[in-house]
Protein backbone atom coordinates (compact mmCIF):
# COMPACT_ATOMS: atom_id res chain seq x y z
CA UNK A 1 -16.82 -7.49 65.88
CA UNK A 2 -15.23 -9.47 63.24
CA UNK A 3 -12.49 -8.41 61.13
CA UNK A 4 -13.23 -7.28 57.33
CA UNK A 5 -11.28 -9.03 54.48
CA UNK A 6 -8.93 -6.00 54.19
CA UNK A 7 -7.66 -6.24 57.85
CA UNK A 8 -7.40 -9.81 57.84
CA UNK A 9 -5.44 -9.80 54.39
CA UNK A 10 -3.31 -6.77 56.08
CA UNK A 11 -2.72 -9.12 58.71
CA UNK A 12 -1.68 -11.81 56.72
CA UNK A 13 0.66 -10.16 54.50
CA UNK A 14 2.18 -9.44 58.02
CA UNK A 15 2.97 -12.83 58.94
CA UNK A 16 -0.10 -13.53 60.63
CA UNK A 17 -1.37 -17.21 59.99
CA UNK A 18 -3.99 -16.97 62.08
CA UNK A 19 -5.63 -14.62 60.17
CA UNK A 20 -4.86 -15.98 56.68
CA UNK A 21 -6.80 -19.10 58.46
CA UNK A 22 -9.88 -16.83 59.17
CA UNK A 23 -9.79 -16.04 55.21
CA UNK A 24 -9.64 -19.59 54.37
CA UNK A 25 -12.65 -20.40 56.52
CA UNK A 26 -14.74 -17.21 56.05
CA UNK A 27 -14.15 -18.19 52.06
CA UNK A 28 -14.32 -22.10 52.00
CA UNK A 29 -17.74 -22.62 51.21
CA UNK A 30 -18.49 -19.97 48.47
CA UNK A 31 -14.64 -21.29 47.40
CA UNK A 32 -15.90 -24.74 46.55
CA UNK A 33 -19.52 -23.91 45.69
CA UNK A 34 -18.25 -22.34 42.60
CA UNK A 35 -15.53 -24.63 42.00
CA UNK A 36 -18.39 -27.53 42.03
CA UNK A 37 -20.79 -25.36 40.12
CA UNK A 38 -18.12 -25.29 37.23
CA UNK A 39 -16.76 -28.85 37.28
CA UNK A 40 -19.60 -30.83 38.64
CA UNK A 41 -17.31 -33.08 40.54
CA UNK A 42 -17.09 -33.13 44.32
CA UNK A 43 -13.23 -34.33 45.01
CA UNK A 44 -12.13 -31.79 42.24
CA UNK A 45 -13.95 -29.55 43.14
CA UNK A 46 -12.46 -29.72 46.65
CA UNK A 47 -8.71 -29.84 45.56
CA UNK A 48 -9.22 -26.96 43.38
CA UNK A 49 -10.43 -25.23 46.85
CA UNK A 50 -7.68 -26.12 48.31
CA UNK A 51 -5.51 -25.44 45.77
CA UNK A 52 -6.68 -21.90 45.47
CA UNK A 53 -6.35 -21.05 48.92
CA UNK A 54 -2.79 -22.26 48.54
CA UNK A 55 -1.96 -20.14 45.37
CA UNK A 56 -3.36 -17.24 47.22
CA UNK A 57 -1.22 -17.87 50.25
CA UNK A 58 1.69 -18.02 47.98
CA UNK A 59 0.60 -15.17 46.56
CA UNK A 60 -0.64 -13.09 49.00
CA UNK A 61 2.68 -10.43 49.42
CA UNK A 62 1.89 -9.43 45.86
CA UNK A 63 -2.16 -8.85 46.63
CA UNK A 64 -2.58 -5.22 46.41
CA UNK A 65 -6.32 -4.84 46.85
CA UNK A 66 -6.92 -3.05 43.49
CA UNK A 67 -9.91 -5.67 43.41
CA UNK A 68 -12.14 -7.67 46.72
CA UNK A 69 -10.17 -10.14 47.73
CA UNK A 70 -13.39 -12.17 46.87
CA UNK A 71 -12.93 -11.59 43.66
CA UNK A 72 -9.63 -12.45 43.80
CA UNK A 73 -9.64 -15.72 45.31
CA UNK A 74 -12.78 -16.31 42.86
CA UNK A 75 -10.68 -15.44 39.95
CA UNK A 76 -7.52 -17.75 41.03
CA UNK A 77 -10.44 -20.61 41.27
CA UNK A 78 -11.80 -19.74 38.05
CA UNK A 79 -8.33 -20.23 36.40
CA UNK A 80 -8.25 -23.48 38.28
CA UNK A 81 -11.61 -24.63 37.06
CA UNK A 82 -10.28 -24.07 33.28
CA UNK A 83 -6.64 -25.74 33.74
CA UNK A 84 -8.59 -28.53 35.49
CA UNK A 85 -11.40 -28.74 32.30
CA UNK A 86 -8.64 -28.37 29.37
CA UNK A 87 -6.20 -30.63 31.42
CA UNK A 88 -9.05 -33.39 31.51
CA UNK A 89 -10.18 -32.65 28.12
CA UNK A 90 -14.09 -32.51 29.14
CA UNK A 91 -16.91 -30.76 29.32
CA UNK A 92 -17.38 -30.17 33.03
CA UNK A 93 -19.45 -32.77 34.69
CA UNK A 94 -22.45 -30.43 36.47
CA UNK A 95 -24.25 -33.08 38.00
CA UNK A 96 -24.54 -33.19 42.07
CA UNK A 97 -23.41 -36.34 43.64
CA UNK A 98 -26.08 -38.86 44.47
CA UNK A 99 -28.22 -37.75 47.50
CA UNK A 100 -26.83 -33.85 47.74
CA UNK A 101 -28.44 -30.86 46.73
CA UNK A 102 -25.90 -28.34 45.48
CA UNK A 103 -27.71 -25.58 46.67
CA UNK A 104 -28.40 -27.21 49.87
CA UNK A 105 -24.71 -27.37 50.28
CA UNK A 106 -24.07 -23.93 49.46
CA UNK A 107 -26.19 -23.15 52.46
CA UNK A 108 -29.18 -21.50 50.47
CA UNK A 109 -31.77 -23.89 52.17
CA UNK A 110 -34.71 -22.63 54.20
CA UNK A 111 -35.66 -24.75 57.47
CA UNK A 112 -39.47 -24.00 56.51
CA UNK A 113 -39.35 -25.84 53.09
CA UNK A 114 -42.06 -28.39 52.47
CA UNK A 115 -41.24 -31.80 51.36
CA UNK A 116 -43.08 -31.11 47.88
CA UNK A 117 -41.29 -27.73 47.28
CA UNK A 118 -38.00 -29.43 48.26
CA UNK A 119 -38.62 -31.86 45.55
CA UNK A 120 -39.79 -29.32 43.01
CA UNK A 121 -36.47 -27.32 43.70
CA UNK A 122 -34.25 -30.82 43.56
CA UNK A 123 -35.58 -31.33 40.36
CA UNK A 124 -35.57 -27.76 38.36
CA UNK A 125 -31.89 -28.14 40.32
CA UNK A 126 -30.91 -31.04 38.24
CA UNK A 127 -32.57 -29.70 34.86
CA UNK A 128 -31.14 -26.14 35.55
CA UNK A 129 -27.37 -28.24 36.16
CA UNK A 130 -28.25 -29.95 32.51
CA UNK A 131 -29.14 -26.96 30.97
CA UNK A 132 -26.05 -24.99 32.46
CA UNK A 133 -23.60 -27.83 31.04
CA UNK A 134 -24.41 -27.86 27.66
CA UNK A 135 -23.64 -24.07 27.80
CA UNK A 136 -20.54 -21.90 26.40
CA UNK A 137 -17.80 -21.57 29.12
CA UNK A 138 -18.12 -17.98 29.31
CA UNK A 139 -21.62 -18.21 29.47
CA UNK A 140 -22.10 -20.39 31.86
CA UNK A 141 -19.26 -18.87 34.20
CA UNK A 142 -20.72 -15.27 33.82
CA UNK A 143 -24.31 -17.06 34.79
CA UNK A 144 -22.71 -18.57 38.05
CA UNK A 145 -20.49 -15.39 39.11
CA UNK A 146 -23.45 -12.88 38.77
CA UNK A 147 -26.68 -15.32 39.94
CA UNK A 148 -25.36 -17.67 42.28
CA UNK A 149 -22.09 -15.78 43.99
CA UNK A 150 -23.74 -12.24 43.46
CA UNK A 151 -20.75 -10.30 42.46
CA UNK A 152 -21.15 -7.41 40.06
CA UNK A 153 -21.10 -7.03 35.91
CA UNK A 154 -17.67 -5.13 36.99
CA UNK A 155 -16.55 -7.27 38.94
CA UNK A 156 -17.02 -9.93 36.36
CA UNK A 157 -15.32 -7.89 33.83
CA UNK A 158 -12.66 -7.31 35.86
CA UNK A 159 -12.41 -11.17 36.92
CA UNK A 160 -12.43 -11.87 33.27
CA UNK A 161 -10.63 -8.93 31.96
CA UNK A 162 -13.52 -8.22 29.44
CA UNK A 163 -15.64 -5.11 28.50
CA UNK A 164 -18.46 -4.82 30.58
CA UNK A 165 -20.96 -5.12 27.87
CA UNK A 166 -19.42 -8.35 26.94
CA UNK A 167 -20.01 -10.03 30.53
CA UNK A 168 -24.03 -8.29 29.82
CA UNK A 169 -24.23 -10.10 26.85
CA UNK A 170 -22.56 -13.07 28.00
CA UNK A 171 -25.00 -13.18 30.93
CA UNK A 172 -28.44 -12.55 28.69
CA UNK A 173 -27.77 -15.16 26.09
CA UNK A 174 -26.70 -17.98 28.45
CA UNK A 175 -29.78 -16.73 30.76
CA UNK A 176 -32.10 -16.64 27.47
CA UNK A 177 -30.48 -20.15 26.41
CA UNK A 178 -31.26 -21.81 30.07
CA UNK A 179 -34.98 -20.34 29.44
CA UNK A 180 -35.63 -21.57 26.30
CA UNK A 181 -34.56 -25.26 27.24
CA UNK A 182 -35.97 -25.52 30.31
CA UNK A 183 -39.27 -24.05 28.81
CA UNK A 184 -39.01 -27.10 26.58
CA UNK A 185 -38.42 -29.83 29.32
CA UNK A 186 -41.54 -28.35 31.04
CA UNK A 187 -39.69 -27.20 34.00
CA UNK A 188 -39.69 -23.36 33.61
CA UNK A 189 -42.00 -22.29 36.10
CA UNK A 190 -39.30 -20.94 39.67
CA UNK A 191 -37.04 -20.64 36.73
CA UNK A 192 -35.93 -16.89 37.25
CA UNK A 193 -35.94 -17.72 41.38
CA UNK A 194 -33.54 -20.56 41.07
CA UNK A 195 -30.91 -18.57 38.94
């Protein structure tokens, strides 16, 4: 039976490398998903993964487990993301790189998928990316925490130390936004199953 976060981060804190390296592996993928989701750009969006795994080895002594380590490591790569965006002075770039599907890299493909729904979700994909850039920062960044990485409005104001009903409000304008231009590109309709 695998171990949960909470022994493996007990372990680590210990001196264990092993099981730090079980962290960075169980947490890679959903590490750099968001990472990419926020910057748009695959090699930053892979040192800021690594980076973050290295800030929370550093780090790790001090961890106390007030919040999921998941959120934790999601918050240390959320402060990346924004050092990375004000050091480069740009909006972040949100498009995939030619030939990848983001979501197919964040493992959310079905096997079953015809080629025509494949397309259909490639393209609402890339207008849902578009729409999602030309969004507020906190907008878009409670839109990607809550839809695409799952984690609760608490969690997000926790993350984000905010008042809950800001992350709710935060979340139902960007949302309400995304809807409104995407109803006006004429790609709406999977809308609300893609995000």
């Amino acid at each position: 039976m695998p171990s949960t976060d909470e022994e493996l981060v007990a372990r680590s804190q210990g001196g264990d490398l092993d099981s730090f390296n079980q962290l960075v592996v169980r947490w890679e993928r959903p590490i750099y998903a968001l990472a990419y989701r926020v910057i748009g750009r695959e090699e930053d969006a892979r040192d800021v993964a690594q980076e973050t795994f290295l800030r929370a080895f550093r780090a790790l002594k001090g961890f106390k487990g007030q919040a999921k380590f998941s959120s934790w490591l999601y918050r240390i790569t959320l402060n990346l993301c924004r050092d990375w965006i004000r050091r480069e002075r740009r909006t972040p770039v949100v498009q995939a790189p030619e030939g990848v599907d983001v979501i197919e890299m964040a493992g959310e493909s079905s096997p079953s998928e015809s080629i025509e729904d494949l397309v259909s979700r490639h393209e609402l994909g890339r207008a849902v990316a578009k729409a999602m850039s030309q969004l507020p920062e906190e907008q878009r960044t409670a839109i990607i925490l809550k839809e695409y990485h799952g984690l609760t409005f608490q969690e997000i104001a926790d993350m984000q130390d905010c008042p809950l009903s800001t992350v709710k409000t935060r979340l139902y304008q960007g949302l309400s936004v995304l809807r409104r231009q995407l109803e006006r590109s004429g790609v709406s309709g999977g809308f609300k199953n893609h995000v």
